[in-house]
C-alpha atoms as a PDB file:
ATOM      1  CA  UNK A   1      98.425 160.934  35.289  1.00  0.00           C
ATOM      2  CA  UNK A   2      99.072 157.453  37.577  1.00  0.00           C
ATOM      3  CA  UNK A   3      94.958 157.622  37.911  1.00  0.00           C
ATOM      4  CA  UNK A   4      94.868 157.143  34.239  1.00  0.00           C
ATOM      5  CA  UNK A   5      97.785 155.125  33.482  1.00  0.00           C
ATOM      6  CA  UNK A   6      97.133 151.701  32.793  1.00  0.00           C
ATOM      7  CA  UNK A   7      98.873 148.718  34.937  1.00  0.00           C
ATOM      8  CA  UNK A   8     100.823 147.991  31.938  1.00  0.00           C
ATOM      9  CA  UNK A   9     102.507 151.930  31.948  1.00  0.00           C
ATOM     10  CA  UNK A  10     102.922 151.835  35.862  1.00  0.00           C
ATOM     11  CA  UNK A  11     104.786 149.297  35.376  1.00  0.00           C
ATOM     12  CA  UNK A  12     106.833 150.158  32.308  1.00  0.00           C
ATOM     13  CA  UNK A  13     107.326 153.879  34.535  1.00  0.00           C
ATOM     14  CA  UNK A  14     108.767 151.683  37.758  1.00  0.00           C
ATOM     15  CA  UNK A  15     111.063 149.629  35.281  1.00  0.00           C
ATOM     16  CA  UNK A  16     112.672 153.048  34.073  1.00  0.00           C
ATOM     17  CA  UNK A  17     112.428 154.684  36.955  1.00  0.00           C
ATOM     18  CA  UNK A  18     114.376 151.747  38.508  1.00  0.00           C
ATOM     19  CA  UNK A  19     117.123 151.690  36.320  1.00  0.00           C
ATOM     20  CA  UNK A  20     117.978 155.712  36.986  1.00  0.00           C
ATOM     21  CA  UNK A  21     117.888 154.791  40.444  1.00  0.00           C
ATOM     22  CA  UNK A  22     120.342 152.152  39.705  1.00  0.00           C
ATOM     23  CA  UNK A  23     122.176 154.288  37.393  1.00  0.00           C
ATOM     24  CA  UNK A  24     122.593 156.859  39.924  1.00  0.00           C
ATOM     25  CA  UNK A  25     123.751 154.680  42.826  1.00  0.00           C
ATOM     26  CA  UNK A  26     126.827 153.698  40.418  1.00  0.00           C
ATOM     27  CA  UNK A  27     127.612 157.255  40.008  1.00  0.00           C
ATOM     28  CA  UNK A  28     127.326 158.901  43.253  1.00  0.00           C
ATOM     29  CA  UNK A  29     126.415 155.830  46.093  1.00  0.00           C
ATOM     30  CA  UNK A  30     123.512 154.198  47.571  1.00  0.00           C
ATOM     31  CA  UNK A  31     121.409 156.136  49.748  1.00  0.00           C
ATOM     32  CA  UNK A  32     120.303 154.253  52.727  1.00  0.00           C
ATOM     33  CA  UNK A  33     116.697 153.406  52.794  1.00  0.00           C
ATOM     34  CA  UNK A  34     116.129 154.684  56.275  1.00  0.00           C
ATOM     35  CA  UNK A  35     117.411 158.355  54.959  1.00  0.00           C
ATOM     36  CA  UNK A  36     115.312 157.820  51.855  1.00  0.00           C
ATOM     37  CA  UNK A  37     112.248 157.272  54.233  1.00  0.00           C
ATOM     38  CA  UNK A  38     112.862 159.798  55.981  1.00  0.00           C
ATOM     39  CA  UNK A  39     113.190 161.941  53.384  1.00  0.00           C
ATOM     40  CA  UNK A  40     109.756 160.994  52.190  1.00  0.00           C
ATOM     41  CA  UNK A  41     107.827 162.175  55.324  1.00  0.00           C
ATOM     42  CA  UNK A  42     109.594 164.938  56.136  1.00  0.00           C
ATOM     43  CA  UNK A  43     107.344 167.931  56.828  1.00  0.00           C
ATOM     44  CA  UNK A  44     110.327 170.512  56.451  1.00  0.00           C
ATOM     45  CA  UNK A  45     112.984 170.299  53.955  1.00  0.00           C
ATOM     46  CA  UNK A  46     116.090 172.123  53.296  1.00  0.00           C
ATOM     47  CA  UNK A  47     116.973 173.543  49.839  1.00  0.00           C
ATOM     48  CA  UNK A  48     118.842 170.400  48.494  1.00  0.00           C
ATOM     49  CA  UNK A  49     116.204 168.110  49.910  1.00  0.00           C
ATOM     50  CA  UNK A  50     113.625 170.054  48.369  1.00  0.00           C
ATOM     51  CA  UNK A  51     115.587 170.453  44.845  1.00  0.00           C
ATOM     52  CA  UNK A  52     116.224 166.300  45.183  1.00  0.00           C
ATOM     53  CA  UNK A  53     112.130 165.743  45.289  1.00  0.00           C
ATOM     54  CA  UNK A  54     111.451 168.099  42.781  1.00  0.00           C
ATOM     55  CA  UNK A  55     113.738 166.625  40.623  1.00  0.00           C
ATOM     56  CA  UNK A  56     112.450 162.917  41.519  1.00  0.00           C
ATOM     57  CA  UNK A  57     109.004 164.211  40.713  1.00  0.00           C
ATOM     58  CA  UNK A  58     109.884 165.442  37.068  1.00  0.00           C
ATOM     59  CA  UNK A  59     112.011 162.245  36.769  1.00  0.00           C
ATOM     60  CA  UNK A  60     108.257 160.503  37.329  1.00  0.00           C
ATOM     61  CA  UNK A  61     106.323 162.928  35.662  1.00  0.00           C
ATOM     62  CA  UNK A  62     108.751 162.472  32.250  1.00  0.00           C
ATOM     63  CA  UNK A  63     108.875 158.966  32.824  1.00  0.00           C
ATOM     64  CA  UNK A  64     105.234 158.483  33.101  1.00  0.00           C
ATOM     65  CA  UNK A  65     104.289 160.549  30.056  1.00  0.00           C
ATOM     66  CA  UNK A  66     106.934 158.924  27.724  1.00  0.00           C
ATOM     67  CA  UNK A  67     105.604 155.358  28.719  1.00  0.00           C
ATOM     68  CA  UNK A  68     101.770 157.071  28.197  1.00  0.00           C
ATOM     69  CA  UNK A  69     103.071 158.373  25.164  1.00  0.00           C
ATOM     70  CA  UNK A  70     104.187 154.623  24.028  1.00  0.00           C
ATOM     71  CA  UNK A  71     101.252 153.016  24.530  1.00  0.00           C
ATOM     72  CA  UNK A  72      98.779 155.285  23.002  1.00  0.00           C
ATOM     73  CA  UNK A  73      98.242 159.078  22.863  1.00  0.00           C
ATOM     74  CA  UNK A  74      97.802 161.002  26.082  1.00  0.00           C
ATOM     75  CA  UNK A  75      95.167 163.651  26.504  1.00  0.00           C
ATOM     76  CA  UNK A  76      97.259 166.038  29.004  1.00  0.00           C
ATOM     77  CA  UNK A  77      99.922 168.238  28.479  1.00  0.00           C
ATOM     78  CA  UNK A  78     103.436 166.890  29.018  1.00  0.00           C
ATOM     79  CA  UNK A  79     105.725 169.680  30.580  1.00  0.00           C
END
């Protein structure tokens, strides 16, 4: 999907994307970048890291479509 997304949706997907990031700092506190790194290139993870990038990737994956979705049809399922 971000292969055949067009600059235009990237950057409509990083706009949304960085407004729940926002929206959850508010809620529940700013994670420190060096954690968030480090989550990132972790080669183990624990159950709550793992549910935390699984639900970051269907955050992107929902995000992406939707903005696909706006600017013209999409020719892959969304899930």
């Amino acid at each position: 999907m971000i292969e055949q997304a067009t600059k235009e949706q990237l950057a409509g997907t990083e706009c949304i994307l960085a407004l729940r990031a926002s929206q959850y700092a508010r809620h529940h506190g700013e994670l420190p970048l060096p954690e968030l790194q480090k989550r990132l290139t972790a080669t183990q993870l624990d159950a709550k890291q793992l549910a935390l990038l699984r639900d970051g990737t269907e955050a992107l994956v929902g995000v992406l479509a939707t903005v696909s979705e706006i600017g013209g049809e999409r020719d892959y399922p969304m899930q």
